[in-house]
C-alpha atoms as a PDB file:
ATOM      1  CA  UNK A   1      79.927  74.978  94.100  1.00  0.00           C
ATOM      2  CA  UNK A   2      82.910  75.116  92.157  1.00  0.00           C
ATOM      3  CA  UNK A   3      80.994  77.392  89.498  1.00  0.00           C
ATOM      4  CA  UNK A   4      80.976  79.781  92.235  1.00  0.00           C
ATOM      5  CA  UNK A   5      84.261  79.787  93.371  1.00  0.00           C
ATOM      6  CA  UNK A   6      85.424  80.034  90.089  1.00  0.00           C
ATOM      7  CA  UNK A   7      83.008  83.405  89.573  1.00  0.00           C
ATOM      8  CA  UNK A   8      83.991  84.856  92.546  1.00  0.00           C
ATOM      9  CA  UNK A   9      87.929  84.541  92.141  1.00  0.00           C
ATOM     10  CA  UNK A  10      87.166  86.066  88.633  1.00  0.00           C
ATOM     11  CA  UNK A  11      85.367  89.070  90.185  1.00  0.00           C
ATOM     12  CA  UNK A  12      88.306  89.464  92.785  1.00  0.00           C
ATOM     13  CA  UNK A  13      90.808  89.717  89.978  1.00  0.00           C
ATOM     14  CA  UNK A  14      89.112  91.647  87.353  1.00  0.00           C
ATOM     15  CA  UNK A  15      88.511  94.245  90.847  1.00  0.00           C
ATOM     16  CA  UNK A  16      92.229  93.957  90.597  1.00  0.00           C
ATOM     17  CA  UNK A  17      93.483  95.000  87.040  1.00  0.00           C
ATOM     18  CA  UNK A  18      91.063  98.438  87.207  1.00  0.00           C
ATOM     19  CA  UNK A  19      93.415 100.975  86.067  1.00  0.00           C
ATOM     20  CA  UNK A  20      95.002 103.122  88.656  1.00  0.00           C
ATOM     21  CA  UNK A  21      96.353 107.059  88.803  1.00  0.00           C
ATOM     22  CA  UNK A  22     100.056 107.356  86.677  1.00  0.00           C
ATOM     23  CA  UNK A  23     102.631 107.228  89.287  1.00  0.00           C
ATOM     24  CA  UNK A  24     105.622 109.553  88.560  1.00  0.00           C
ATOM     25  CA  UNK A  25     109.287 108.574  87.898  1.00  0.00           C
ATOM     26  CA  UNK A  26     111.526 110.706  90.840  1.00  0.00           C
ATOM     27  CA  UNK A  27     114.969 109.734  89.618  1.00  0.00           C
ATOM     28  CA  UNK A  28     117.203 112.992  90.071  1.00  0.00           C
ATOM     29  CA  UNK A  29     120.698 113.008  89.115  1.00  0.00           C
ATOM     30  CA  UNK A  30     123.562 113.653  91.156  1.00  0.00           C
ATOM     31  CA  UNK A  31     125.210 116.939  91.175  1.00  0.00           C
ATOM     32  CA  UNK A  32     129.143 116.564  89.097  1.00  0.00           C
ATOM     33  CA  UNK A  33     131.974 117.272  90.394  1.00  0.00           C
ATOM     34  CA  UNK A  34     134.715 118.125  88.835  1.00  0.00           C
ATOM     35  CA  UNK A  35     137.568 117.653  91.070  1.00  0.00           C
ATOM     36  CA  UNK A  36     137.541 115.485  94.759  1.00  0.00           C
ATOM     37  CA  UNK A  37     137.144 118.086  97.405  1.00  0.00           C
ATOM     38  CA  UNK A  38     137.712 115.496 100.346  1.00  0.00           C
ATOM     39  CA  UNK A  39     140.104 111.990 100.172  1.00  0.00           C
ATOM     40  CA  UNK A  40     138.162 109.109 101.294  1.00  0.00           C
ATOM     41  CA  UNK A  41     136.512 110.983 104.339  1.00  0.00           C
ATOM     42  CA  UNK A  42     133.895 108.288 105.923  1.00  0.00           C
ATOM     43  CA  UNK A  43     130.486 109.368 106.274  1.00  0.00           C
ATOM     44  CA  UNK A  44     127.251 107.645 107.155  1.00  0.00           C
ATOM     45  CA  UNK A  45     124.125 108.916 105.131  1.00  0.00           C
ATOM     46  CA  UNK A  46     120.376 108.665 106.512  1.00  0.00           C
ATOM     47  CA  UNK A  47     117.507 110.130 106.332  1.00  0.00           C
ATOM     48  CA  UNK A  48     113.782 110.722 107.074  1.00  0.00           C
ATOM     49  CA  UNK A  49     110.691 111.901 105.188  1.00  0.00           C
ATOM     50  CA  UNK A  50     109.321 114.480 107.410  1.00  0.00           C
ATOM     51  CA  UNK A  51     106.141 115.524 104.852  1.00  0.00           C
ATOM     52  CA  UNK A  52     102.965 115.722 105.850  1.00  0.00           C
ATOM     53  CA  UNK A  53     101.885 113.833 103.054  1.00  0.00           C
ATOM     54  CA  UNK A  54     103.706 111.473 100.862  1.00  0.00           C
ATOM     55  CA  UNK A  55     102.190 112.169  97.514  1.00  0.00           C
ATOM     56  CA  UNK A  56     104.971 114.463  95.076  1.00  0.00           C
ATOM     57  CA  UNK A  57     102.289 116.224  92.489  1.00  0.00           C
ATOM     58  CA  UNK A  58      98.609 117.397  93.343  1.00  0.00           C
ATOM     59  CA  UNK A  59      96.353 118.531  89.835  1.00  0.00           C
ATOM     60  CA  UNK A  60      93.534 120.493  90.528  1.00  0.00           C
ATOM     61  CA  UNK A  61      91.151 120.749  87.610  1.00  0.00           C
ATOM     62  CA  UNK A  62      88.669 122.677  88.993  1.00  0.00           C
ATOM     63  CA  UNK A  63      85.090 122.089  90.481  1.00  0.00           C
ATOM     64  CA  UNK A  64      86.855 120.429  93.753  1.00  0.00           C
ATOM     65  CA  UNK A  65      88.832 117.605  91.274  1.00  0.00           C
ATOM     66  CA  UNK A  66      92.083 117.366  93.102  1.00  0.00           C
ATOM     67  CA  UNK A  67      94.041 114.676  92.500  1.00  0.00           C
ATOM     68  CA  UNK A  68      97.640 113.563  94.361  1.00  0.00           C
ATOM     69  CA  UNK A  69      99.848 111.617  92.008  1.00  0.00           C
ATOM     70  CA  UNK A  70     102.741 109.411  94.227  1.00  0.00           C
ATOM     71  CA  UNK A  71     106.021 108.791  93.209  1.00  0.00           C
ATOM     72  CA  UNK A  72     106.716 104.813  91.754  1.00  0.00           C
ATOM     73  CA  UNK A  73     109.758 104.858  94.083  1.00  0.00           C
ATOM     74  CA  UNK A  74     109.682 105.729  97.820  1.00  0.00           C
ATOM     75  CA  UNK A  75     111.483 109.676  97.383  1.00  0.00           C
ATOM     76  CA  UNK A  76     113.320 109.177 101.311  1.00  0.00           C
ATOM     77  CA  UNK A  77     115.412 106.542  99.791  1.00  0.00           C
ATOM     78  CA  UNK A  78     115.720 107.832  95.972  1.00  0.00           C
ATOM     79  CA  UNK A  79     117.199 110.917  97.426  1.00  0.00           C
ATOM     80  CA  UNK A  80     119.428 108.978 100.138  1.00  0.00           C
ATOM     81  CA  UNK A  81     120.741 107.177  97.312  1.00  0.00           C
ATOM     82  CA  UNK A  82     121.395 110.336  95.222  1.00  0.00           C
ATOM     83  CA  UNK A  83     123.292 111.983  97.871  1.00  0.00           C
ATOM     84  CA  UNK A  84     125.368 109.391  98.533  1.00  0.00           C
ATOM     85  CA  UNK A  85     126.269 108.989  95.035  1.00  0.00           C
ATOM     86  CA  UNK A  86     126.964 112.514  95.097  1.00  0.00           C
ATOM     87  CA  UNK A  87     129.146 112.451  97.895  1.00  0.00           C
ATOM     88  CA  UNK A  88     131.044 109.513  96.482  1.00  0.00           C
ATOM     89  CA  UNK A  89     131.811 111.454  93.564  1.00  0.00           C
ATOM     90  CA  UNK A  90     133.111 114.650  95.859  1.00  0.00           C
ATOM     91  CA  UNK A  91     135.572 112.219  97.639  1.00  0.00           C
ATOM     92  CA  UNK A  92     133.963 110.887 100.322  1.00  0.00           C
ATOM     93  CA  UNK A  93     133.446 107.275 101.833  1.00  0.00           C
ATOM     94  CA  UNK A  94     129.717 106.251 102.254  1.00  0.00           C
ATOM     95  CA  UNK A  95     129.690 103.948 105.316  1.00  0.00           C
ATOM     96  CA  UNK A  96     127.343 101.803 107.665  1.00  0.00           C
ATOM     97  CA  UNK A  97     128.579 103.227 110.962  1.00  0.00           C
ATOM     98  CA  UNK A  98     131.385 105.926 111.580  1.00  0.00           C
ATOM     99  CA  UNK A  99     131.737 108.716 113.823  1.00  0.00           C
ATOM    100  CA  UNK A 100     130.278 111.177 111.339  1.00  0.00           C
ATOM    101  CA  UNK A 101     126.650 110.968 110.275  1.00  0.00           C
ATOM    102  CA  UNK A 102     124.621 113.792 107.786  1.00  0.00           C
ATOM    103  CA  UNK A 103     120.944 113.248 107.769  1.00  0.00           C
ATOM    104  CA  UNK A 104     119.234 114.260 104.966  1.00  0.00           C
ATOM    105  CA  UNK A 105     115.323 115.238 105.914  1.00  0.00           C
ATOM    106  CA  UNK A 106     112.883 115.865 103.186  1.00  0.00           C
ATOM    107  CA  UNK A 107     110.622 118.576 104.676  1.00  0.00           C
ATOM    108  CA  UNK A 108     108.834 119.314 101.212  1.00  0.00           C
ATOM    109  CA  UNK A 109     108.587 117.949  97.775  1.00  0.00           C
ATOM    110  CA  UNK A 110     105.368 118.832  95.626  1.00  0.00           C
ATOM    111  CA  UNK A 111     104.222 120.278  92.449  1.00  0.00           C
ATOM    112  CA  UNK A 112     101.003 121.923  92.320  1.00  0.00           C
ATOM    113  CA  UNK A 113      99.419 121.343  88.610  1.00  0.00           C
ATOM    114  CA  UNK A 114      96.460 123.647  88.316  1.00  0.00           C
ATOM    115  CA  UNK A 115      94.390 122.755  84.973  1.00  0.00           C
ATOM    116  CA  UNK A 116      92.281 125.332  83.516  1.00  0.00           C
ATOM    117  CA  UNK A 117      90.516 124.729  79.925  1.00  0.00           C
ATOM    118  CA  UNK A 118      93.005 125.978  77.686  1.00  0.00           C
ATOM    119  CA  UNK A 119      96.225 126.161  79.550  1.00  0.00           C
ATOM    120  CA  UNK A 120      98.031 124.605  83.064  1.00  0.00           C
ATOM    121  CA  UNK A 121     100.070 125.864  85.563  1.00  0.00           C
ATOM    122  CA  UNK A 122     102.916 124.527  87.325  1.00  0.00           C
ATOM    123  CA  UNK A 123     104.304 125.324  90.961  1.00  0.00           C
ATOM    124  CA  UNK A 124     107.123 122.757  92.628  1.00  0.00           C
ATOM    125  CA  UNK A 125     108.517 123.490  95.606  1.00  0.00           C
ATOM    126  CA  UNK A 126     111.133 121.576  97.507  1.00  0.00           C
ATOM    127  CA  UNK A 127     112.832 122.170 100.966  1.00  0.00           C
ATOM    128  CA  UNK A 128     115.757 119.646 102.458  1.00  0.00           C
ATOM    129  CA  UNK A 129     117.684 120.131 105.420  1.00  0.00           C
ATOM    130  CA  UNK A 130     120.726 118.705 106.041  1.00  0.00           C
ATOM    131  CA  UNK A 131     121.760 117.909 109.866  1.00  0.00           C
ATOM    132  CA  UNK A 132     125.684 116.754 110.067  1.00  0.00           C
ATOM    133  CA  UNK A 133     126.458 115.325 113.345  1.00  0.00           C
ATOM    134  CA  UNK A 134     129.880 114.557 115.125  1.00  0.00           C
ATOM    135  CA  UNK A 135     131.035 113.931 118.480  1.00  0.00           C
ATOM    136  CA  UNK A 136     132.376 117.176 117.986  1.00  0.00           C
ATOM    137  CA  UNK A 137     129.610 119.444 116.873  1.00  0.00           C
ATOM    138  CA  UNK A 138     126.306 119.982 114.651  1.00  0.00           C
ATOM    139  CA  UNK A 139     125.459 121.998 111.602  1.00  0.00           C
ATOM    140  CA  UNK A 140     121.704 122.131 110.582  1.00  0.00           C
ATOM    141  CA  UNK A 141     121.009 123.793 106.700  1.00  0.00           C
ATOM    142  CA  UNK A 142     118.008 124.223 104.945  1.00  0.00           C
ATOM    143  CA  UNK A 143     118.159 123.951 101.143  1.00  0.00           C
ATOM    144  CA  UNK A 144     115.011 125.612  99.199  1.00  0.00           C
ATOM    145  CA  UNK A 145     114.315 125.320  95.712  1.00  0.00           C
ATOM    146  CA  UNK A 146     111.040 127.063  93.589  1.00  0.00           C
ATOM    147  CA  UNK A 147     110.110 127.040  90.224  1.00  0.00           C
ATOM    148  CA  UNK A 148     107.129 127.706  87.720  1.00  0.00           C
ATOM    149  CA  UNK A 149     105.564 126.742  84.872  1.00  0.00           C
ATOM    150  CA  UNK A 150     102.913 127.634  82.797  1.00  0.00           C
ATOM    151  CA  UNK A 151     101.908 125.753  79.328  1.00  0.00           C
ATOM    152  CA  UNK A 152      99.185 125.201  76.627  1.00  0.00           C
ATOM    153  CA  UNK A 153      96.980 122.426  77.172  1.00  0.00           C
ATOM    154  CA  UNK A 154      97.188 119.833  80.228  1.00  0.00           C
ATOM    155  CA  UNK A 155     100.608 118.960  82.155  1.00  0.00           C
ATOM    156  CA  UNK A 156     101.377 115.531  81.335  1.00  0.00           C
ATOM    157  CA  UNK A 157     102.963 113.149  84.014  1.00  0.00           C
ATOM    158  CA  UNK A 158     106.351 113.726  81.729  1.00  0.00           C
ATOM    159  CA  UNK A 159     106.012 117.661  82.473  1.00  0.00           C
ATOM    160  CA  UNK A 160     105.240 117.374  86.431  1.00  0.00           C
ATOM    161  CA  UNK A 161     108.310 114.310  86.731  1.00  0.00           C
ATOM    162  CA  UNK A 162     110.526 116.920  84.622  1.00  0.00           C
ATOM    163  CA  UNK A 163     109.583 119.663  86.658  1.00  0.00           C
ATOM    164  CA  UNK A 164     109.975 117.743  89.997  1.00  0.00           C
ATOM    165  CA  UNK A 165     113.119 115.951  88.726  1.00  0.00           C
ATOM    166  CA  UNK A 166     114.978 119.047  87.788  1.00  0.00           C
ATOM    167  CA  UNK A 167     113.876 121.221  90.785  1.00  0.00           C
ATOM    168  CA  UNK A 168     115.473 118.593  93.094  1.00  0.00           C
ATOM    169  CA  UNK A 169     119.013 118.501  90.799  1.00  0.00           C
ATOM    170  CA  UNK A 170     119.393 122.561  91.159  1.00  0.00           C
ATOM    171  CA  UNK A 171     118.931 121.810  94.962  1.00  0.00           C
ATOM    172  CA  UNK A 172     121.794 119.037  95.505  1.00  0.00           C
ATOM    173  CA  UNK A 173     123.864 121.401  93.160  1.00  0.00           C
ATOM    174  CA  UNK A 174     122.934 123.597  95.847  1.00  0.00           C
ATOM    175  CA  UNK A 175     124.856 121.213  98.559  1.00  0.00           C
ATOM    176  CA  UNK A 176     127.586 120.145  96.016  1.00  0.00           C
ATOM    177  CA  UNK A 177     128.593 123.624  96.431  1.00  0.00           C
ATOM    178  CA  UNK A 178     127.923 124.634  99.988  1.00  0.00           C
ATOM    179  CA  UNK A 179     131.280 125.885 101.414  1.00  0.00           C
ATOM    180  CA  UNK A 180     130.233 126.017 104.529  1.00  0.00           C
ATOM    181  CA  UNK A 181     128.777 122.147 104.888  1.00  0.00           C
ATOM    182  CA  UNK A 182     131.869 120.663 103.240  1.00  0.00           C
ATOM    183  CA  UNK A 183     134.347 122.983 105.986  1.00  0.00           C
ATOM    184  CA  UNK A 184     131.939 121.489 108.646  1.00  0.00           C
ATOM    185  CA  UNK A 185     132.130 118.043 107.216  1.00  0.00           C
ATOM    186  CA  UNK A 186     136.085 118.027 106.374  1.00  0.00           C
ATOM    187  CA  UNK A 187     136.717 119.407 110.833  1.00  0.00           C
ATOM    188  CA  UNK A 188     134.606 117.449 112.453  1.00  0.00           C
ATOM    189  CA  UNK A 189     134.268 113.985 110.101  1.00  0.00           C
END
């Protein structure tokens, strides 16, 4: 009896340790700022994954092989945390509660990898909105971001986490920058 035991907890483990799909490394950095634009404004930072799907990369090779590849990290709360390092760094107070609150809602995040014999090509594609909220008013922005790649040979998790990684830095430069969310934020905050 114990034989068996023994056999079947090795089965159950060894069904274990079969290797899985590469999971990709989203860790964007925060846009710089040069100068504070705000001193110490308090703001509270959430935010919601509102994708359909929560892989980051799909790679099609053809003959109906598609593949999703997920991030190692949930993306919701990578990106939380990159914004509010970001808006640390432009001045402002990251707190639990406070009457001003900007929600940060990832509507897409994907690269498309499709894998043909002798070359790949690359599409990522991401699309956050913003939502600041006050007692005394709301401003809702979408920020969009596109790129493409195209290479010899097969896109290796490195090129699709690059791709991905770099795509979502141009878009929080994006915010860094917004005029118009940082008058909104520095009235009504």
């Amino acid at each position: 009896m114990k034989k068996l035991i023994i056999a079947a907890a090795v089965l159950v483990l060894a069904g274990c340790s079969t290797p899985r799909e590469p999971q990709l490394t989203i860790a964007p950095s925060p846009a710089s700022s040069n100068q504070q634009q705000v001193n110490n404004l308090p703001v509270v930072v959430k935010s919601k994954d509102l994708r359909t799907a929560q892989f980051v990369a799909v790679i099609d090779s053809g003959r109906s092989n598609v593949k999703p590849l997920h991030a190692s990290q949930n993306l919701r709360v990578v990106l939380e945390d990159t914004l509010s390092r970001q808006l640390s760094a432009q001045g402002f107070r990251v707190v639990a509660n406070g009457p001003g609150m900007l929600r940060l809602d990832i509507l897409d995040a994907l690269v498309r990898v499709k894998h043909t014999v002798f070359k790949h090509d690359m599409e990522a594609s991401v699309q956050l909105q913003l939502v600041a909220e006050s007692p005394d008013g709301r401003f809702v922005k979408r920020y969009t971001g596109k790129s493409t790649q195209s290479g010899v040979s097969s896109a290796s998790p490195d090129d699709i986490e690059m791709a991905l990684n770099n795509l979502l830095e141009a878009v929080l430069q994006d915010i860094a920058n917004d005029e118009q969310l940082l008058d909104h934020m520095k009235a009504h905050f």
